[in-house]
Protein backbone atom coordinates (compact mmCIF):
# COMPACT_ATOMS: atom_id res chain seq x y z
CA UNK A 1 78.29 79.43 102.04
CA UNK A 2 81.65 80.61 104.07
CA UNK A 3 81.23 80.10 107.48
CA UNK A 4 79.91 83.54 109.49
CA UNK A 5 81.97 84.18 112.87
CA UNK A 6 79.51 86.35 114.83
CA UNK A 7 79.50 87.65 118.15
CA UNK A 8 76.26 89.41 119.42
CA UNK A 9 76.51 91.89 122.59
CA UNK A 10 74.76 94.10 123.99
CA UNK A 11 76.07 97.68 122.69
CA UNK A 12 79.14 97.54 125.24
CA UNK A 13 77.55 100.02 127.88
CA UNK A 14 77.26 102.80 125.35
CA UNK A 15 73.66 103.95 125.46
CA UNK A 16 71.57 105.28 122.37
CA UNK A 17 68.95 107.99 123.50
CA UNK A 18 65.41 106.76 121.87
CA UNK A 19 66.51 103.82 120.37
CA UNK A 20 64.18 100.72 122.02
CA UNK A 21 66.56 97.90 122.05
CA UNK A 22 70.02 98.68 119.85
CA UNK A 23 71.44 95.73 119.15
CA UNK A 24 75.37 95.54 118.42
CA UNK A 25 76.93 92.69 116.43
CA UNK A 26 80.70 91.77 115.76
CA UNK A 27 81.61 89.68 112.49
CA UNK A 28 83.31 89.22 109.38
CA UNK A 29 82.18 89.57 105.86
CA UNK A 30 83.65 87.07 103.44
CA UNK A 31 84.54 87.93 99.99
CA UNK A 32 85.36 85.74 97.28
CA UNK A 33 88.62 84.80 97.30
CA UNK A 34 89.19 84.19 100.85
CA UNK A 35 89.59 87.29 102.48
CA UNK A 36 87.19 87.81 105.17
CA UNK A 37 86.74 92.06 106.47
CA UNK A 38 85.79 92.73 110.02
CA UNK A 39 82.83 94.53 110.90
CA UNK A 40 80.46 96.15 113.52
CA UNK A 41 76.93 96.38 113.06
CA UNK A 42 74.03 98.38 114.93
CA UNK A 43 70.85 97.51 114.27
CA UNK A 44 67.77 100.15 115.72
CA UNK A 45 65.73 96.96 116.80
CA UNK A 46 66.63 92.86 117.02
CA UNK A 47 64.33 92.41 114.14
CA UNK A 48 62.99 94.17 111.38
CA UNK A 49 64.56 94.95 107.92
CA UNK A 50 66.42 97.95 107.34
CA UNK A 51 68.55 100.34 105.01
CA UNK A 52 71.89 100.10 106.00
CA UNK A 53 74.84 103.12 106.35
CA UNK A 54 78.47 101.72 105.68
CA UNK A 55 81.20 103.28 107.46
CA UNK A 56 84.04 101.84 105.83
CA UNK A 57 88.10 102.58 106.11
CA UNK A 58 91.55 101.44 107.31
CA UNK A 59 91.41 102.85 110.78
CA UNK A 60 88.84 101.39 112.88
CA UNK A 61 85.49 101.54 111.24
CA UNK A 62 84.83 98.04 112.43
CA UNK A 63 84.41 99.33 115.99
CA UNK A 64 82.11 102.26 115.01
CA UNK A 65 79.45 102.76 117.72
CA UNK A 66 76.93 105.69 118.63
CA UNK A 67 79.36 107.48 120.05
CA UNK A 68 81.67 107.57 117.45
CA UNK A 69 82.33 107.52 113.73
CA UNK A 70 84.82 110.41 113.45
CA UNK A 71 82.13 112.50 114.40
CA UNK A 72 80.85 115.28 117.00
CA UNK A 73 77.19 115.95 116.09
CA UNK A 74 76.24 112.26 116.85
CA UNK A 75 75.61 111.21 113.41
CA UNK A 76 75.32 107.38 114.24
CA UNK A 77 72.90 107.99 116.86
CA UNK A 78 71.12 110.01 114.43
CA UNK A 79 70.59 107.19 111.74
CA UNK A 80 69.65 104.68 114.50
CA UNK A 81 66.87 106.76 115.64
CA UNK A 82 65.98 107.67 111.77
CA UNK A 83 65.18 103.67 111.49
CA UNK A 84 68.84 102.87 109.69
CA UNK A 85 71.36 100.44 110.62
CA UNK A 86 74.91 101.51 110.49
CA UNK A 87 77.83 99.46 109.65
CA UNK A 88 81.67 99.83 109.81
CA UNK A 89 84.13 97.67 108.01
CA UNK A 90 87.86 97.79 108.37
CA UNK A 91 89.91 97.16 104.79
CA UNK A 92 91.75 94.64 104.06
CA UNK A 93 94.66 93.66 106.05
CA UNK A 94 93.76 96.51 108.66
CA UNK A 95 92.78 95.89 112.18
CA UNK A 96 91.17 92.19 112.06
CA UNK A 97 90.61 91.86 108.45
CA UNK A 98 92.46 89.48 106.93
CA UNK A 99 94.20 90.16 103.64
CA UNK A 100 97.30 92.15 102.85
CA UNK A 101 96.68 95.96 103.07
CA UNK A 102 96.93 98.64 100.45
CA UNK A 103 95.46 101.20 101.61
CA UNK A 104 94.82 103.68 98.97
CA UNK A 105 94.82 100.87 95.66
CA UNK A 106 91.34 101.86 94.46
CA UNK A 107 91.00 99.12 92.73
CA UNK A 108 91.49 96.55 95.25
CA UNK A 109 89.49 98.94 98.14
CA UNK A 110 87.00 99.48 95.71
CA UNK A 111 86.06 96.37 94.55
CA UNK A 112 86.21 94.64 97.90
CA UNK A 113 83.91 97.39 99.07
CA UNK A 114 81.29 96.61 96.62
CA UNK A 115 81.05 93.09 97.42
CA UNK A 116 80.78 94.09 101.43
CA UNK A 117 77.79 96.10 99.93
CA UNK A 118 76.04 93.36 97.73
CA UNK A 119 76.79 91.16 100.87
CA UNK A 120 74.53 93.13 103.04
CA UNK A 121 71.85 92.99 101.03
CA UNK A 122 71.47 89.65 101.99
CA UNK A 123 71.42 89.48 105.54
CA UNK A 124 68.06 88.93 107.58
CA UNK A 125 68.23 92.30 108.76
CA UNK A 126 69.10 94.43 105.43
CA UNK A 127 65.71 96.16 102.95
CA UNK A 128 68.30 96.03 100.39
CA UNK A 129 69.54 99.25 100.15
CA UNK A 130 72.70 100.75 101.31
CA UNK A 131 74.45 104.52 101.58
CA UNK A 132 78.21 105.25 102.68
CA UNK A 133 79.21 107.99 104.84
CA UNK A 134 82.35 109.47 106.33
CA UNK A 135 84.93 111.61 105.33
CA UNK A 136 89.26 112.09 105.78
CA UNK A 137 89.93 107.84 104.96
CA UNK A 138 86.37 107.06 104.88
CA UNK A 139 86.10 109.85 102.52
CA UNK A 140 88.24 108.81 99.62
CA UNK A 141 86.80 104.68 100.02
CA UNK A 142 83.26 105.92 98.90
CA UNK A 143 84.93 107.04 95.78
CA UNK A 144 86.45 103.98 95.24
CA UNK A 145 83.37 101.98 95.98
CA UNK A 146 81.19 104.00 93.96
CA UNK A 147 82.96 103.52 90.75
CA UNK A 148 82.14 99.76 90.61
CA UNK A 149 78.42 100.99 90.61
CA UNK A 150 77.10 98.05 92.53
CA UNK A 151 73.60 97.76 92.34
CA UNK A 152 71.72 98.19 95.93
CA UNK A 153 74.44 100.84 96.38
CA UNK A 154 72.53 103.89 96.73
CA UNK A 155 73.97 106.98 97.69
CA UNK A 156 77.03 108.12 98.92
CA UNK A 157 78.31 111.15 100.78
CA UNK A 158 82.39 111.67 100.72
CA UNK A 159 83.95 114.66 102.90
CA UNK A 160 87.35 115.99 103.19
CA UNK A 161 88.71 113.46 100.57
CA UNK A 162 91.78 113.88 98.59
CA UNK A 163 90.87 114.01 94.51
CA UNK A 164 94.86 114.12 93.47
CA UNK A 165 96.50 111.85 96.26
CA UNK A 166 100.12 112.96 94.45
CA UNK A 167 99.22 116.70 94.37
CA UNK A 168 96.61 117.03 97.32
CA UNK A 169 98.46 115.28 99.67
CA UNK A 170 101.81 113.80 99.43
CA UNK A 171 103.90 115.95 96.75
CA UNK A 172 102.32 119.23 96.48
CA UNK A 173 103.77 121.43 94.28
CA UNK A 174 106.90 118.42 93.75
CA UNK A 175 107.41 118.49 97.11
CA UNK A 176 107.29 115.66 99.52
CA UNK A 177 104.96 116.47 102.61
CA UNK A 178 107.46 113.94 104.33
CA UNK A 179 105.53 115.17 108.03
CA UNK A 180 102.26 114.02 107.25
CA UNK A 181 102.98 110.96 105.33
CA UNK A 182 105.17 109.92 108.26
CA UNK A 183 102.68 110.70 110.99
CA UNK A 184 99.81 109.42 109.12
CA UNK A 185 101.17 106.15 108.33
CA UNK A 186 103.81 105.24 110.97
CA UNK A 187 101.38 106.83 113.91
CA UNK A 188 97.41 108.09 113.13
CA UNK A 189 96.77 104.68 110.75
CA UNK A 190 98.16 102.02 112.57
CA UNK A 191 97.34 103.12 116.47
CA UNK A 192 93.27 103.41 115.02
CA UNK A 193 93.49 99.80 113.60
CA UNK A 194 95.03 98.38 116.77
CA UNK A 195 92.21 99.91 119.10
CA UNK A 196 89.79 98.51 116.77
CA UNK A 197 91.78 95.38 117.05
CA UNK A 198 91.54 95.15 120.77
CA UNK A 199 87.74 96.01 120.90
CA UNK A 200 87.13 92.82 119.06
CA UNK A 201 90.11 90.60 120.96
CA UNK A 202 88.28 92.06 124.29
CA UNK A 203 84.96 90.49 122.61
CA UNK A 204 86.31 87.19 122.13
CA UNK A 205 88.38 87.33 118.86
CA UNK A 206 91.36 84.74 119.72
CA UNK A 207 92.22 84.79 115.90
CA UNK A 208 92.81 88.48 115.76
CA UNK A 209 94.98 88.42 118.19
CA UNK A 210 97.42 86.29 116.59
CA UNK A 211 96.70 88.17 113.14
CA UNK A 212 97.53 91.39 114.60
CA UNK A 213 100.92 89.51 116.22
CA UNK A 214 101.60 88.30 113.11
CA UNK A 215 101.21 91.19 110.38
CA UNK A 216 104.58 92.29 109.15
CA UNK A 217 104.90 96.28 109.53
CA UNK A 218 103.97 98.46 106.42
CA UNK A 219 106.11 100.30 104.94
CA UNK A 220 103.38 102.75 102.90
CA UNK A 221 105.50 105.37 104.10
CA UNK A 222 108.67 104.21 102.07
CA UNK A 223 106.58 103.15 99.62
CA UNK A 224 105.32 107.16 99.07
CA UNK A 225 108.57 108.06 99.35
CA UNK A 226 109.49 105.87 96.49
CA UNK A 227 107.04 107.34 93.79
CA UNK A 228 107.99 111.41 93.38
CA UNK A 229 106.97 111.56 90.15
CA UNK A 230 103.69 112.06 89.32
CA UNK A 231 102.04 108.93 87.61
CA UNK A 232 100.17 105.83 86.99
CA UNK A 233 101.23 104.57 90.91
CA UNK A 234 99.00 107.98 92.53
CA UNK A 235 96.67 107.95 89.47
CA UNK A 236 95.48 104.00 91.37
CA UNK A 237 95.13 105.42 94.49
CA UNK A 238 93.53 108.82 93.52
CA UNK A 239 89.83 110.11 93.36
CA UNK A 240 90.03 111.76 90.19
CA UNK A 241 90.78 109.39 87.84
CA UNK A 242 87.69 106.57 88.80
CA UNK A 243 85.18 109.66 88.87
CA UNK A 244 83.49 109.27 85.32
CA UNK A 245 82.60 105.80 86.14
CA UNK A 246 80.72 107.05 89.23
CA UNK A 247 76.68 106.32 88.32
CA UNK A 248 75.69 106.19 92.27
CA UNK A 249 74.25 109.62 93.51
CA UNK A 250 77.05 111.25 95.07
CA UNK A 251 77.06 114.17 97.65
CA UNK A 252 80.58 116.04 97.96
CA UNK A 253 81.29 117.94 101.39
CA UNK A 254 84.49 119.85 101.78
CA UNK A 255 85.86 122.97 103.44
CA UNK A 256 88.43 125.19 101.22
CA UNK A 257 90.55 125.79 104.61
CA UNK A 258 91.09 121.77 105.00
CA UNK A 259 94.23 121.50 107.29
CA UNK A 260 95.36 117.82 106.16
CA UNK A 261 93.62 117.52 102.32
CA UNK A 262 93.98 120.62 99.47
CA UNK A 263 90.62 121.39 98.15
CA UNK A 264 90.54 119.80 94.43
CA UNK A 265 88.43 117.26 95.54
CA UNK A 266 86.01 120.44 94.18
CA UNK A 267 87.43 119.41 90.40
CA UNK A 268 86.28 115.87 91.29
CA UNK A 269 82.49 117.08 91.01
CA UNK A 270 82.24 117.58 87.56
CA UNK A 271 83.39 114.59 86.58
CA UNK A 272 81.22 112.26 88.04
CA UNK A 273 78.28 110.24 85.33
CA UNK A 274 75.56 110.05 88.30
CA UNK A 275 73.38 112.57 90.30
CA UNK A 276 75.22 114.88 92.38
CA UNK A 277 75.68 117.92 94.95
CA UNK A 278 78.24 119.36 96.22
CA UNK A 279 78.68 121.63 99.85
CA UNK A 280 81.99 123.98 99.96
CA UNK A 281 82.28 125.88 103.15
CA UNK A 282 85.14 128.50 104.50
CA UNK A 283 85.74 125.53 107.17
CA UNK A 284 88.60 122.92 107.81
CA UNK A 285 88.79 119.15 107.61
CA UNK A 286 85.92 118.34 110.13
CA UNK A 287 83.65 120.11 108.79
CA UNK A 288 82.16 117.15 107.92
CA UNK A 289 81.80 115.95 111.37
CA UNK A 290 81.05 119.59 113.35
CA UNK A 291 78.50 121.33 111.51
CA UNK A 292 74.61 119.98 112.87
CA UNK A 293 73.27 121.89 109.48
CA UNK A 294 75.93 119.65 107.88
CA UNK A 295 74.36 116.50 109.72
CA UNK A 296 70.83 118.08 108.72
CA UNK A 297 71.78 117.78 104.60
CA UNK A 298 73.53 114.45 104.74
CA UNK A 299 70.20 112.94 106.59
CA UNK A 300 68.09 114.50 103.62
CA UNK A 301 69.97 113.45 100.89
CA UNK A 302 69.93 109.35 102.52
CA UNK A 303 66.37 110.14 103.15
CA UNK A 304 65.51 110.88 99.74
CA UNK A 305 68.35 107.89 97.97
CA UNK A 306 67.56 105.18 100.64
CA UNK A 307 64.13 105.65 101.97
CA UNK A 308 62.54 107.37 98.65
CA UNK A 309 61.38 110.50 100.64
CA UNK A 310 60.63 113.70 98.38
CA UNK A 311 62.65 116.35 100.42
CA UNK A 312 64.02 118.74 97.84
CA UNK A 313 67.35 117.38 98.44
CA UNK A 314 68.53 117.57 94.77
CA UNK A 315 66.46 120.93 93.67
CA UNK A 316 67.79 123.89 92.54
CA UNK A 317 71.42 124.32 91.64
CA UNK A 318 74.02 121.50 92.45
CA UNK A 319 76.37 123.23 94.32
CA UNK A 320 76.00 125.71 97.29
CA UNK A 321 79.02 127.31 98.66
CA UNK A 322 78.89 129.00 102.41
CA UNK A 323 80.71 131.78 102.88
CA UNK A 324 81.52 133.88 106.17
CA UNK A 325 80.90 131.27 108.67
CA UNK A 326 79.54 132.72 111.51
CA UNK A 327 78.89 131.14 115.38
CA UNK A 328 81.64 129.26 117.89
CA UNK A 329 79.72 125.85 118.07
CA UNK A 330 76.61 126.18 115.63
CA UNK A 331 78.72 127.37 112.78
CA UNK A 332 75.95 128.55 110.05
CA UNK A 333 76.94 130.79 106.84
CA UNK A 334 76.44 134.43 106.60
CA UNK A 335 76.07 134.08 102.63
CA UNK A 336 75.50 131.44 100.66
CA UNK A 337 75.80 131.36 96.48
CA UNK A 338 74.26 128.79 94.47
CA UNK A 339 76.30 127.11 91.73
CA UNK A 340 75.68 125.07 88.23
CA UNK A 341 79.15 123.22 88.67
CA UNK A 342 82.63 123.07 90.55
CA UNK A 343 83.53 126.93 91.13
CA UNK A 344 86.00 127.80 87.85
CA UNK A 345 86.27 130.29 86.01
CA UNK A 346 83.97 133.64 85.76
CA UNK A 347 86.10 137.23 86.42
CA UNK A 348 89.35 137.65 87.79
CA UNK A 349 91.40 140.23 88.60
CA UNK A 350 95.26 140.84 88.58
CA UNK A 351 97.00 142.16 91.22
CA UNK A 352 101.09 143.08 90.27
CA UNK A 353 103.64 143.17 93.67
CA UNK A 354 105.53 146.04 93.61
CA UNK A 355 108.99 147.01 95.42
CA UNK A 356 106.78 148.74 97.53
CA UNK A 357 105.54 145.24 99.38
CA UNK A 358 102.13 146.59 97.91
CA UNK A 359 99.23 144.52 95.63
CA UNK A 360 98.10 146.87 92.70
CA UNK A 361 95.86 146.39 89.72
CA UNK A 362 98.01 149.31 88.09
CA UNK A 363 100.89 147.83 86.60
CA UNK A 364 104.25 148.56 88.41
CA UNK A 365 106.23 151.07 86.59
CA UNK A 366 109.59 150.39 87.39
CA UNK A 367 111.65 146.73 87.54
CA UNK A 368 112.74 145.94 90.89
CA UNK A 369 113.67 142.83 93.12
CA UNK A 370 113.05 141.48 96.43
CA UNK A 371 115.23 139.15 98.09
CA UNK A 372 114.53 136.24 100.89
CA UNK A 373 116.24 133.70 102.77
CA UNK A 374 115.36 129.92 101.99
CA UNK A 375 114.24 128.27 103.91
CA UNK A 376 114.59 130.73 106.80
CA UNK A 377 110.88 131.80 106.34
CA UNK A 378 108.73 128.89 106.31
CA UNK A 379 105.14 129.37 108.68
CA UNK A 380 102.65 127.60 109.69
CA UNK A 381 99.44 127.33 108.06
CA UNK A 382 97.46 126.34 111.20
CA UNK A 383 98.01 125.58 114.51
CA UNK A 384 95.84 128.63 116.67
CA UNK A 385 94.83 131.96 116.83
CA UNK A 386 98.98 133.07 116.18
CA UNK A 387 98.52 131.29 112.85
CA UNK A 388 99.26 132.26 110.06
CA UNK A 389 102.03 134.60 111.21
CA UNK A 390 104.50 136.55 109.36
CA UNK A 391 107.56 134.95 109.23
CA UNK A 392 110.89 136.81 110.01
CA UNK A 393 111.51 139.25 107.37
CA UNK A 394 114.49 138.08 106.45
CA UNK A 395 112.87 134.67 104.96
CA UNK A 396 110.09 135.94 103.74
CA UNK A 397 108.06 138.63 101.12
CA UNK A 398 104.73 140.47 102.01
CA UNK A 399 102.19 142.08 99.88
CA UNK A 400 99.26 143.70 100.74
CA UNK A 401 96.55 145.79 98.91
CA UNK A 402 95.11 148.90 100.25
CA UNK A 403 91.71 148.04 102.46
CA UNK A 404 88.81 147.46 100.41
CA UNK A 405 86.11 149.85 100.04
CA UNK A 406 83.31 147.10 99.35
CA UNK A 407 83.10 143.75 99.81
CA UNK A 408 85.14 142.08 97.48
CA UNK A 409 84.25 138.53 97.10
CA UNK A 410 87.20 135.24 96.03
CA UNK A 411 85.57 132.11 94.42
CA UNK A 412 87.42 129.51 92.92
CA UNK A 413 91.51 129.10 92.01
CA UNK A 414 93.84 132.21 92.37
CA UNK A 415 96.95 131.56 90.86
CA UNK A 416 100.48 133.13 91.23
CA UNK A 417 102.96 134.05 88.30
CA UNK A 418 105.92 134.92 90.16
CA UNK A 419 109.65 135.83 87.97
CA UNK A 420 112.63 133.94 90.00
CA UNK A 421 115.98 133.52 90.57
CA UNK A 422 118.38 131.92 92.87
CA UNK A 423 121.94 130.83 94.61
CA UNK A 424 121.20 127.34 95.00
CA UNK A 425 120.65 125.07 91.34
CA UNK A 426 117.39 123.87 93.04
CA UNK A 427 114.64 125.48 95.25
CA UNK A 428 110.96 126.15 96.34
CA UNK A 429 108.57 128.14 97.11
CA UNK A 430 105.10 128.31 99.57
CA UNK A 431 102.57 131.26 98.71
CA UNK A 432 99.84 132.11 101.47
CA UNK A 433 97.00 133.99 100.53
CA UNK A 434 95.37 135.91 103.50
CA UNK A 435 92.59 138.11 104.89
CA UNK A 436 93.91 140.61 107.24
CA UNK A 437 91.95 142.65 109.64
CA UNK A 438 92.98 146.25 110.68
CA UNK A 439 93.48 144.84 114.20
CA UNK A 440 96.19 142.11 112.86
CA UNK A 441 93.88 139.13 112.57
CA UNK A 442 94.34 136.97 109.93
CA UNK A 443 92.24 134.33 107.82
CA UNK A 444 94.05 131.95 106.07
CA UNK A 445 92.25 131.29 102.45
CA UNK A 446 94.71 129.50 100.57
CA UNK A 447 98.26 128.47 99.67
CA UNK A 448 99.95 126.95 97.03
CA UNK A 449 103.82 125.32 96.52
CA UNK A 450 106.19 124.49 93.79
CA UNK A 451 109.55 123.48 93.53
CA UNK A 452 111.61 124.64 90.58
CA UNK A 453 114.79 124.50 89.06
CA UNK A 454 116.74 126.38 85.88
CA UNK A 455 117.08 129.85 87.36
CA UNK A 456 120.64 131.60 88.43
CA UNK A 457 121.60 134.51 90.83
CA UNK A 458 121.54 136.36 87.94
CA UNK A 459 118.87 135.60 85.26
CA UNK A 460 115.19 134.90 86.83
CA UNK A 461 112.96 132.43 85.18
CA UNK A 462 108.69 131.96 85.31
CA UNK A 463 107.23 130.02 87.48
CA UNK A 464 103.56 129.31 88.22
CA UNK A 465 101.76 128.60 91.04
CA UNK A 466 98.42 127.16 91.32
CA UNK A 467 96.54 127.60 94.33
CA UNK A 468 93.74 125.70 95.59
CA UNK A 469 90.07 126.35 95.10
CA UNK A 470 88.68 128.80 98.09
CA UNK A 471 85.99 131.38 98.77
CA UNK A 472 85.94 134.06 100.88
CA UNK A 473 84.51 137.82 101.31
CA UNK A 474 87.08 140.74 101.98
CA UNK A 475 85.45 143.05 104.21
CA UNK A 476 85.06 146.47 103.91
CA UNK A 477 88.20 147.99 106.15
CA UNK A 478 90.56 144.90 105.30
CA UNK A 479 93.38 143.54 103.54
CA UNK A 480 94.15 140.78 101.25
CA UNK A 481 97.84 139.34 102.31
CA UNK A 482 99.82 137.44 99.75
CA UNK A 483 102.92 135.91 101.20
CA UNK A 484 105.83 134.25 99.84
CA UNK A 485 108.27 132.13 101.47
CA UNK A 486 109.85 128.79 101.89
CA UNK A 487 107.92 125.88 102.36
CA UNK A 488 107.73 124.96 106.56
CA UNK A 489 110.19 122.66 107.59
CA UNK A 490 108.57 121.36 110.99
CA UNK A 491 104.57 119.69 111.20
CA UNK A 492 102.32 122.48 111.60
CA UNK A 493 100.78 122.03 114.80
CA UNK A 494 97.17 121.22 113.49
CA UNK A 495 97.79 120.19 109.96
CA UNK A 496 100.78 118.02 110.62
CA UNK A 497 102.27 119.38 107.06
CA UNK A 498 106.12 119.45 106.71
CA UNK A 499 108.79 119.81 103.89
CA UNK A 500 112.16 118.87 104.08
CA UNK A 501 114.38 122.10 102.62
CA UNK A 502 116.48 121.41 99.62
CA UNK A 503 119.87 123.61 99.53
CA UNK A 504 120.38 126.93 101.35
CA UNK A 505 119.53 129.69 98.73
CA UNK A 506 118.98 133.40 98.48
CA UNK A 507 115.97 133.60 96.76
CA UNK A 508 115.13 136.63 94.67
CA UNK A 509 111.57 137.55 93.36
CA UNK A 510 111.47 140.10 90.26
CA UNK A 511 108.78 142.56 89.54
CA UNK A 512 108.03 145.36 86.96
CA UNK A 513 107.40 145.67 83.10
CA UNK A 514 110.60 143.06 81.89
CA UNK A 515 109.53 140.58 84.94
CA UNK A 516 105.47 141.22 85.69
CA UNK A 517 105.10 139.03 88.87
CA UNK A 518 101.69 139.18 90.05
CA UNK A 519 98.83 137.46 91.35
CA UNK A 520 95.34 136.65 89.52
CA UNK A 521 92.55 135.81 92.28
CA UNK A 522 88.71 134.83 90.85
CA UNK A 523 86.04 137.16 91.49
CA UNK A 524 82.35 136.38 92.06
CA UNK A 525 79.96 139.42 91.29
């Protein structure tokens, strides 16, 4: 047997409310061909078996403590108290662990994560059953983990986790999401590993120190920027793909308005060979993390996996979607609809743009044209209450329908088919779909992008574009917005998104019998 580096300590001056005796313990699991990961561990008591919740990711899992774990509603303090240790683990080549990093490679991620998962099983202090958690990064590893099915792996629960890395994430629509990328792995990734770096150099960790000295600098970024075609390099690093092999019971939690991940990680559901559930809410990216009914239904659905507890957790239809969020800090749905499967399909309806800047179900009677400045009218998605805005008109097109005279309820993927030409050889587009209030508020539902190619000044050619899942209500006395524009240049302010323009173009969008643009939005009864 390798030879186990552990420090035990105290849990650093961080108290746990209830907990007799927390213990905290720094280490290193080793796996089999050398590589050793870092980890934290919390145990409730000094002794005593117990089922154990794995935190694991390439930021700083391996420093998670009760005050902490990406989270806001004190999950980890939570688990403690519910007789659960928790565990974080750092990937390879991240933070202390040793190894060469690729951070996405589910293969490699995956597999080392199962053996960190059939190690714990036997440690002193592990019952032999284990659960993940987390969500973003921590998300997208319990996918990976899960499709190596290893045995005292029990349940997972993966939130606000990419299911198409290529088209979720880093080349939306074709389109390289060069602000993110950057800021995500020349900033947000590497700063996380280093403080969990320094927790465990402050501890005692001489080797680390020189590790972290040592490790050349990644270029992931360049190495993203180097794949923008679609293909077997995203399909290893993506969700989608390892699904079917996915046996463990698996608990998907997602909001449709996630600022840094599209929503398909909805398609993922249906795909996966094991028990499942799914929560989709009309919230953002920490969701996950903000929601105490959220923290409620992840500590059922452990209970029930890990501790064999007969809650209810998987009665009654797999999927529950939460619509109109109500409340500033307890955010609770006014309506919730119960689901069979990943929202697709069902009624839709077909709204055609007009000349008019008007959304009809009547078809328009007479061809027309629009025209807008690229990439003059890019907007942010997110970033405050200003957000989204209409952009200057010049650089962008508007649509709205007339207000709605009942509730008119969105549920699953709207879809533009929009009739386009151009100056430029090459172009793109970014469509916003919107609730607006009579008062100029706005809720942001969903967008979409594409870059396209083929058209002229002169002759317009089809393009589609394929928004994201979402559901929302349209109150009585509103709007629904559709925008269309160019992609935004700069980061959004929240979401950190950015595209880099391709040539300067008058874009033209054509409507009426010869060119029908419209858009086609999913209706729930």
């Amino acid at each position: 047997m390798r030879r186990r580096e552990v420090l035990t300590l105290l849990a650093i001056g961080m108290a746990v409310p209830a907990v007799a005796a927390p213990v905290q313990e720094f280490g290193y699991v080793p796996l089999g061909d050398g590589t050793k990961l870092a980890y934290t561990l919390h145990r409730p008591t000094a002794t005593g078996k117990f089922p154990v919740l794995l935190i694991y990711n390439m930021y700083d899992a391996s420093v998670v403590t009760p005050a902490w774990n990406q989270t806001e509603t004190g999950d980890v303090t939570d688990y403690l108290e519910r007789g659960y240790a928790v565990m974080g683990v750092n990937t390879r080549g991240t933070a202390c662990s040793t190894g060469t990093a690729d951070f996405l490679n589910a293969r490699q991620v995956g597999s080392d994560g199962a053996e960190v998962v059939e190690w714990i099983t036997k440690q002193t202090w592990s019952d032999g059953n284990v659960g993940m958690f987390g969500h973003s990064g921590s998300g997208i590893t319990q996918f990976y983990v899960a499709a190596f099915n290893p045995p005292h792996l029990k349940a997972v629960i993966p939130g606000a986790a990419p299911g198409d890395f290529y088209r979720d994430l880093a080349y939306p629509g074709g389109l390289f999401n060069y602000a993110f990328l950057y800021h995500w792995a020349e900033d947000a990734q590497p700063s996380q590993e280093r403080r969990a770096a320094q927790v465990h150099i402050e501890a005692g960790d001489r080797d680390c120190g020189v590790r972290m000295r040592e490790r050349p600098k990644s270029t992931f970024y360049w190495d993203m920027h180097g794949q923008p075609v679609n293909g077997p390099w995203w399909e290893e690093r993506s969700a989608g793909p390892v699904a079917s092999k996915i046996r463990v019971p698996t608990f998907i939690i997602f909001g449709w308005q996630d600022q840094n991940v599209d929503s398909r990680a909805a398609f993922v559901f249906d795909k996966l060979a094991g028990p499942r559930k799914m929560l989709l809410a009309e919230e953002g990216h920490s969701f996950y993390i903000r929601s105490n009914e959220v923290k409620r239904e992840k500590l059922r659905f452990f209970d029930h996996w890990l501790k064999g507890e007969a809650n209810g957790t998987m009665s009654g239809r797999t999927v529950s979607v939460w619509l109109t969020m109500k409340g500033a800090v307890e955010r609770i749905p006014d309506r919730v609809v119960r689901l069979p499967g990943a929202p697709a399909g069902g009624t839709s309806m077909r709204l055609h743009l007009g000349a008019d800047r008007r959304l009809k179900t009547a078809a328009v009677a007479g061809n027309a044209s629009l025209e807008y400045l690229y990439p003059l009218g890019s907007a942010f998605v997110y970033g405050g209450t200003a957000y989204p805005h209409v952009p200057a008109g010049l650089g962008s097109l508007v649509f709205r329908t007339d207000p709605m005279t009942k509730p008119l309820t969105i549920l699953g993927v709207a879809e533009a088919r929009l009739f386009v030409s151009a100056t430029a050889p090459e172009t793109s587009v970014q469509v916003l779909v919107n609730e607006l209030e009579p008062n100029g508020n706005r809720k942001y539902l969903q967008r979409g992008y594409q870059r396209f190619s083929g058209g002229s000044a002169k002759e317009p050619i089809e393009i589609t574009v394929s928004l994201n899942p979402t559901g929302s209500i349209i109150e009585p006395g509103n709007v629904l917005e559709f925008m269309v524009m160019a992609p935004n240049m700069t980061p959004e302010p929240f979401g950190q998104w950015g595209f880099l323009p391709l040539a300067i173009s008058r874009n033209r969008l054509h409507m009426g019998p010869a060119h029908p643009s419209s858009l086609t939005v999913p209706i729930w009864p």
